[in-house]
Protein backbone atom coordinates (compact mmCIF):
# COMPACT_ATOMS: atom_id res chain seq x y z
CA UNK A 1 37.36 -6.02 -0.69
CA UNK A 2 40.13 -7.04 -3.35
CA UNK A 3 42.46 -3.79 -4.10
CA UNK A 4 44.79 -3.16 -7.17
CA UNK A 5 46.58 -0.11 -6.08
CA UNK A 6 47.29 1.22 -9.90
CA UNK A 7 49.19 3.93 -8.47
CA UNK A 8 52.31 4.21 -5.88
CA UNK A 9 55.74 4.61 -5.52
CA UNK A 10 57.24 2.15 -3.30
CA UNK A 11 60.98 3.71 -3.98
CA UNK A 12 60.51 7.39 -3.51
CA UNK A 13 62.59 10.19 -2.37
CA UNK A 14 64.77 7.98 -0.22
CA UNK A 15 62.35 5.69 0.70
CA UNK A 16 62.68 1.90 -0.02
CA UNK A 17 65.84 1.18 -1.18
CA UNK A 18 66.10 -1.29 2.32
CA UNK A 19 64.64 -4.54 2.11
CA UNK A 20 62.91 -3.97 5.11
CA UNK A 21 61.12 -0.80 4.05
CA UNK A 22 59.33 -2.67 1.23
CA UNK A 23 58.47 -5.20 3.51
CA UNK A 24 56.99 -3.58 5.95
CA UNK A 25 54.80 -1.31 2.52
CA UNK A 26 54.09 -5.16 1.80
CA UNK A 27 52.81 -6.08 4.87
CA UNK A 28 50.56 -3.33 5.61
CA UNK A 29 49.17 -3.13 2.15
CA UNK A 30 47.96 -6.80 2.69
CA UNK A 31 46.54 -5.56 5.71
CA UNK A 32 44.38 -3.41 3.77
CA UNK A 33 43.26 -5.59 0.90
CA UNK A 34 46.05 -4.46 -1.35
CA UNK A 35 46.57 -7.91 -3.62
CA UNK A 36 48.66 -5.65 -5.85
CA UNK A 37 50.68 -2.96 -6.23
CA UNK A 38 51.46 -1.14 -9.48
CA UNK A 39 55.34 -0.12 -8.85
CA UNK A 40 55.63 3.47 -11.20
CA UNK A 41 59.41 4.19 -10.04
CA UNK A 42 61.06 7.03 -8.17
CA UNK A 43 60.33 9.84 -10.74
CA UNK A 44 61.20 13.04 -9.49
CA UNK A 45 64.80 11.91 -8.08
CA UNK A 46 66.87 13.21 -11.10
CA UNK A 47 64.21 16.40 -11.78
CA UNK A 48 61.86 16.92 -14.73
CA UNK A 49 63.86 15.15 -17.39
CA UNK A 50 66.18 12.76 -16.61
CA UNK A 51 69.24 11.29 -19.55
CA UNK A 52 68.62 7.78 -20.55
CA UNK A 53 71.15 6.82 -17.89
CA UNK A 54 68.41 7.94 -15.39
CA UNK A 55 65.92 6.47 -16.58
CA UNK A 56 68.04 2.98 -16.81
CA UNK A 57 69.00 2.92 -12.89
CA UNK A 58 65.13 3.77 -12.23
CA UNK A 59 63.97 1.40 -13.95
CA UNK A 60 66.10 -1.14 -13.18
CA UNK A 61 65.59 -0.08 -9.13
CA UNK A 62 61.67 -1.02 -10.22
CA UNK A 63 62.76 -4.15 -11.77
CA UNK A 64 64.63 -5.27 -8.60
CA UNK A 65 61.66 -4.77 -6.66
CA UNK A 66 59.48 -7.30 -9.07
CA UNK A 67 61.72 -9.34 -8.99
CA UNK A 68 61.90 -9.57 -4.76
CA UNK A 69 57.88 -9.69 -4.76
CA UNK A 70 57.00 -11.23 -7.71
CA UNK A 71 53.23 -11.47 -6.42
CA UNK A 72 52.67 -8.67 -5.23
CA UNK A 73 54.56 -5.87 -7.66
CA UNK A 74 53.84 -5.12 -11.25
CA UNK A 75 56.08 -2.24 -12.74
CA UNK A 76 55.70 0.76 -15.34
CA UNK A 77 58.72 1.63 -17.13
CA UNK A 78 59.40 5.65 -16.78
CA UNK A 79 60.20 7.25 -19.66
CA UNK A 80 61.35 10.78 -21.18
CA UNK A 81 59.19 12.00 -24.43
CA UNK A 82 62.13 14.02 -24.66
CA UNK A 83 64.78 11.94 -25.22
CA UNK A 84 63.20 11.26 -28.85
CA UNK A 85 62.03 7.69 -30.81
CA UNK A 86 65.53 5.91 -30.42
CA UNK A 87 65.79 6.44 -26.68
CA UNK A 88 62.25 6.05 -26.41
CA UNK A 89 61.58 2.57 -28.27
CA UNK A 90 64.75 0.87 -26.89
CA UNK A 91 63.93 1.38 -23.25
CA UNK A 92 60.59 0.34 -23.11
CA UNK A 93 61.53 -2.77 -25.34
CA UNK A 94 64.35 -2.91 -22.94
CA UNK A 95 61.73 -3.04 -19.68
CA UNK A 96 59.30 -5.06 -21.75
CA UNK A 97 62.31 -8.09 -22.46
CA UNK A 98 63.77 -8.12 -19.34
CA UNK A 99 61.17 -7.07 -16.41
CA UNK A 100 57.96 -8.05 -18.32
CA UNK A 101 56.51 -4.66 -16.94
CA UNK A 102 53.09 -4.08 -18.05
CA UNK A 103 52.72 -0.04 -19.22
CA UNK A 104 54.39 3.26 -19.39
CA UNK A 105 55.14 6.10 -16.58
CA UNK A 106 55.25 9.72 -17.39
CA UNK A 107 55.38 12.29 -14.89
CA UNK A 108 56.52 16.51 -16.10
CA UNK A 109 59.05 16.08 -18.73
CA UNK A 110 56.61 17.66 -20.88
CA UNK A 111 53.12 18.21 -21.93
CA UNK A 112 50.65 15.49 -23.06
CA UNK A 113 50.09 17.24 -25.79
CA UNK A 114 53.76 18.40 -27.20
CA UNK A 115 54.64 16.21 -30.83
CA UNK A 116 57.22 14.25 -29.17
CA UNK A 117 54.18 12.14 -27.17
CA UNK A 118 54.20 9.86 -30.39
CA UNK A 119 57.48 8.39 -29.50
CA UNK A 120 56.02 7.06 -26.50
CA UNK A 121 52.58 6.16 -28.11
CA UNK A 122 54.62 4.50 -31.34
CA UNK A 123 56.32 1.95 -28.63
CA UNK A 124 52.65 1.74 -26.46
CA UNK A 125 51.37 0.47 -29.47
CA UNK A 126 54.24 -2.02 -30.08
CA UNK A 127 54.68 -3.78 -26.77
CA UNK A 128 50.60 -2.90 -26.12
CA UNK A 129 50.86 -1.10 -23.26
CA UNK A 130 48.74 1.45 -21.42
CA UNK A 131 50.46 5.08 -20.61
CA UNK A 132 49.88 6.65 -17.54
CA UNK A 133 49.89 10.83 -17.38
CA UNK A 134 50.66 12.72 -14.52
CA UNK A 135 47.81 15.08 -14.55
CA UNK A 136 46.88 18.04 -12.70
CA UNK A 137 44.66 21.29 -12.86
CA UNK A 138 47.23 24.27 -14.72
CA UNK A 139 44.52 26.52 -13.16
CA UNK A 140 45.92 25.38 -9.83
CA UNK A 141 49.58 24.55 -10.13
CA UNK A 142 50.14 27.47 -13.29
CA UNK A 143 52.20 25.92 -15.26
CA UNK A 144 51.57 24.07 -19.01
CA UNK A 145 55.49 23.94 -20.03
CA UNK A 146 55.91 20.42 -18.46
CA UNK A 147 52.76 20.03 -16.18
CA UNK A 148 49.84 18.63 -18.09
CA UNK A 149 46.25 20.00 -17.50
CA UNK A 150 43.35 17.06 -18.20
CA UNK A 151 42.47 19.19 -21.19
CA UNK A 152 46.37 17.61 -22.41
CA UNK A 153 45.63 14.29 -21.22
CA UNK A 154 42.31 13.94 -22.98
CA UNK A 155 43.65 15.36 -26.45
CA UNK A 156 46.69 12.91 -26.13
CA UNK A 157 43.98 10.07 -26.25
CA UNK A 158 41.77 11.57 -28.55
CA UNK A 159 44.58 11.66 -30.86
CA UNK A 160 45.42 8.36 -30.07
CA UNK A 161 42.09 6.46 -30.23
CA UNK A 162 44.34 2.80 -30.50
CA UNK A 163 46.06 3.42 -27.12
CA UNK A 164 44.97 3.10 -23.32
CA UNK A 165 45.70 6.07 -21.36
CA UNK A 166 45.03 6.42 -17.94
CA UNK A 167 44.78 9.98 -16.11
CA UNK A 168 46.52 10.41 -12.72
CA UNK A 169 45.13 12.15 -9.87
CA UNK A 170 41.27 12.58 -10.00
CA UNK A 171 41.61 14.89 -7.02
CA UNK A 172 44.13 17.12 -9.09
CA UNK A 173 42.21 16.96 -11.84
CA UNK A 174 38.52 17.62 -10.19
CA UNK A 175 35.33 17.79 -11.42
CA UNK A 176 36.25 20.19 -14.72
CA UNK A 177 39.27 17.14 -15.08
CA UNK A 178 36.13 14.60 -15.45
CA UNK A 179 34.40 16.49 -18.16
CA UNK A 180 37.77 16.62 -20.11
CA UNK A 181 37.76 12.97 -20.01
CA UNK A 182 34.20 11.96 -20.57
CA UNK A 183 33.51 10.11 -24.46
CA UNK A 184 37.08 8.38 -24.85
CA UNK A 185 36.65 5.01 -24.73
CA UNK A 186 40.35 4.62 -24.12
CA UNK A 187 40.77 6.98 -21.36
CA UNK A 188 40.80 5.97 -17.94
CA UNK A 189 41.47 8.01 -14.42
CA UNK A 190 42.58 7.00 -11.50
CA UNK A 191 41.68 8.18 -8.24
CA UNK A 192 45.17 9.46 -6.49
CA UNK A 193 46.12 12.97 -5.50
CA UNK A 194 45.98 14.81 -2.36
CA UNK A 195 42.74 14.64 0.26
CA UNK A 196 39.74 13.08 -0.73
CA UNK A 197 36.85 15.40 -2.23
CA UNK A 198 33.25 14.80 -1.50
CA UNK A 199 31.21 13.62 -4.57
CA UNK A 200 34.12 13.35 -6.51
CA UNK A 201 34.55 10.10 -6.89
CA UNK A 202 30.34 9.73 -7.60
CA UNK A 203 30.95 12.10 -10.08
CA UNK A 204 33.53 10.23 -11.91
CA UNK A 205 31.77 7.17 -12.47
CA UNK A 206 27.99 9.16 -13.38
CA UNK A 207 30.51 10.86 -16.59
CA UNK A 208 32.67 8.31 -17.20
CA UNK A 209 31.12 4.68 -16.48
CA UNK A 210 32.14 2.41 -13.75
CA UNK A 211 34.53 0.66 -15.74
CA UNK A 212 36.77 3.95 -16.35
CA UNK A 213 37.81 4.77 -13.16
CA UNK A 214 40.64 3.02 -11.55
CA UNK A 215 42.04 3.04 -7.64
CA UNK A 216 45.30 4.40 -7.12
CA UNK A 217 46.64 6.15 -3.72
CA UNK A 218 50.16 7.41 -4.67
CA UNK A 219 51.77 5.56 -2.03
CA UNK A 220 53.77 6.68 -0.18
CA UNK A 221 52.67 10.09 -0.51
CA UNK A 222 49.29 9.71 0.17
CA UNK A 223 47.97 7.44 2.84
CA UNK A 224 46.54 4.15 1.54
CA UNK A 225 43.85 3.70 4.27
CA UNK A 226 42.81 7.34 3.41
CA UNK A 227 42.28 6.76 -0.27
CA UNK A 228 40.40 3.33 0.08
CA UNK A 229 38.36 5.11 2.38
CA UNK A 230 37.96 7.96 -0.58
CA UNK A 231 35.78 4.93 -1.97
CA UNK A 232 34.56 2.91 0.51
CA UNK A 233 32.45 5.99 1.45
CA UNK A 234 31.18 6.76 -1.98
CA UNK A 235 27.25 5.88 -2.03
CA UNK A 236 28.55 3.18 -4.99
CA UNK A 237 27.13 -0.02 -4.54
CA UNK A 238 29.79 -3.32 -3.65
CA UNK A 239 29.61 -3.87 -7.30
CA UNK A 240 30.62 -0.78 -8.59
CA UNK A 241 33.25 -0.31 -5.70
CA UNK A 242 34.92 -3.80 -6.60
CA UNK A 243 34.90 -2.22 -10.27
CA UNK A 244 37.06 0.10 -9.32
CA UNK A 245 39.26 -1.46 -6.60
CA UNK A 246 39.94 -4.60 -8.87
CA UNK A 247 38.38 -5.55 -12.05
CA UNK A 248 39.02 -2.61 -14.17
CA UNK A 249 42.70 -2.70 -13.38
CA UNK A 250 42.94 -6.14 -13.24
CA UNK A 251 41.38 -6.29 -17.18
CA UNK A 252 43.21 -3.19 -18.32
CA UNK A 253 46.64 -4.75 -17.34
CA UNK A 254 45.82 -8.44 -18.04
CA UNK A 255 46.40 -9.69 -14.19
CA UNK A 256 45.56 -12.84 -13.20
């Protein structure tokens, strides 16, 4: 089975900054079909809302790592709705000109649906690339200052019809995060976040279509064998299973 892993965090909370740490990530993501590995940064190391001089070493850490593994990392550029349209627009032109990265990181800076979100949707449309929300359940985690609830995520891309969004964490979102998402064309989820669920995944591509549900693990938080196995022991046929492993990442991010 051919894997896109549209989700992990090869530099993370002290992990990875050695050579040999991302080698040995490397190596044992081959071993488990992993072709690819969509690099989304080290996002929590400066807190919720890190200053544009942050977000420039982060970045730049993620364009390093590209760079050393050209065929086997694809990077998101992290940014900071916050930081408003200037800040905004010039670092993702910025990671667009000089690491070709292919779509936008947010994590808890704020909520999907707060007015700044069109900064980051005004340079998504420019440079055409997909954003992808951290998402979770408020009902869970309590909190709808910064954290954003699929309810956020799904109004972000309703108001945004022109823009691909994808929706982290299926297993933080759950079944009520599904519903939220079903009828938007332009909203995808992907399947990271804590222990697999039974029927979850089933459940995701019955509402949302096989083609709108993408495989992420949120390496190296989660355990990659753990979440492939999250699909592998779905009742979906190959077909569907390969959708989701590799051909709706691979189209939504234009990967050879």
């Amino acid at each position: 089975m051919r894997i896109i892993d549209v989700h992990t965090h090869p530099i993370f909370s002290g992990y990875g900054h050695k050579d040999s740490e991302i080698k040995q990530l490397v190596t044992q993501g081959r071993s488990l079909g992993i072709e690819r590995m969509i690099s989304l940064g080290d996002v929590l190391r400066y807190g919720a809302k890190p200053n544009a001089a942050q977000l420039t070493t982060l970045n730049n850490e993620n364009g390093h790592l590209q760079k050393l593994h050209p065929d086997y990392f694809v990077g998101f550029c992290y940014l900071n709705p916050t930081l408003g349209e200037r800040a905004v627009m010039q670092e993702a032109e910025r990671c667009v000109t000089k690491f070709g990265f292919k779509g936008i990181k947010l994590e808890i800076a704020n909520n999907a649906a707060d007015p700044c979100m069109k900064h980051v949707m005004k340079a998504a449309r420019t440079f055409q690339l997909p954003v992808l929300q951290h998402s979770w359940s408020t009902t869970i985690i309590k909190d709808r200052r910064a954290q954003s609830d699929p309810e956020d995520t799904a109004l972000l891309a309703r108001r945004h019809p022109d823009v691909s969004i994808i929706m982290a964490h299926l297993v933080g979102i759950g079944f009520r995060g599904v519903l939220a998402a079903k009828g938007l064309p332009n909203l995808y989820v992907d399947t990271s976040g804590a222990f697999p669920e039974e029927g979850l995944v089933e459940y995701a591509v019955e509402h949302l279509g096989a083609d709108h549900v993408l495989y992420g693990s949120d390496l190296p938080i989660r355990d990659g064998a753990v979440k492939i196995g999250s699909v592998l022991g779905t009742s979906l046929s190959a077909h569907v299973c390969h959708q989701i492993f590799f051909a709706n990442t691979a189209r939504l991010l234009n990967l050879n």
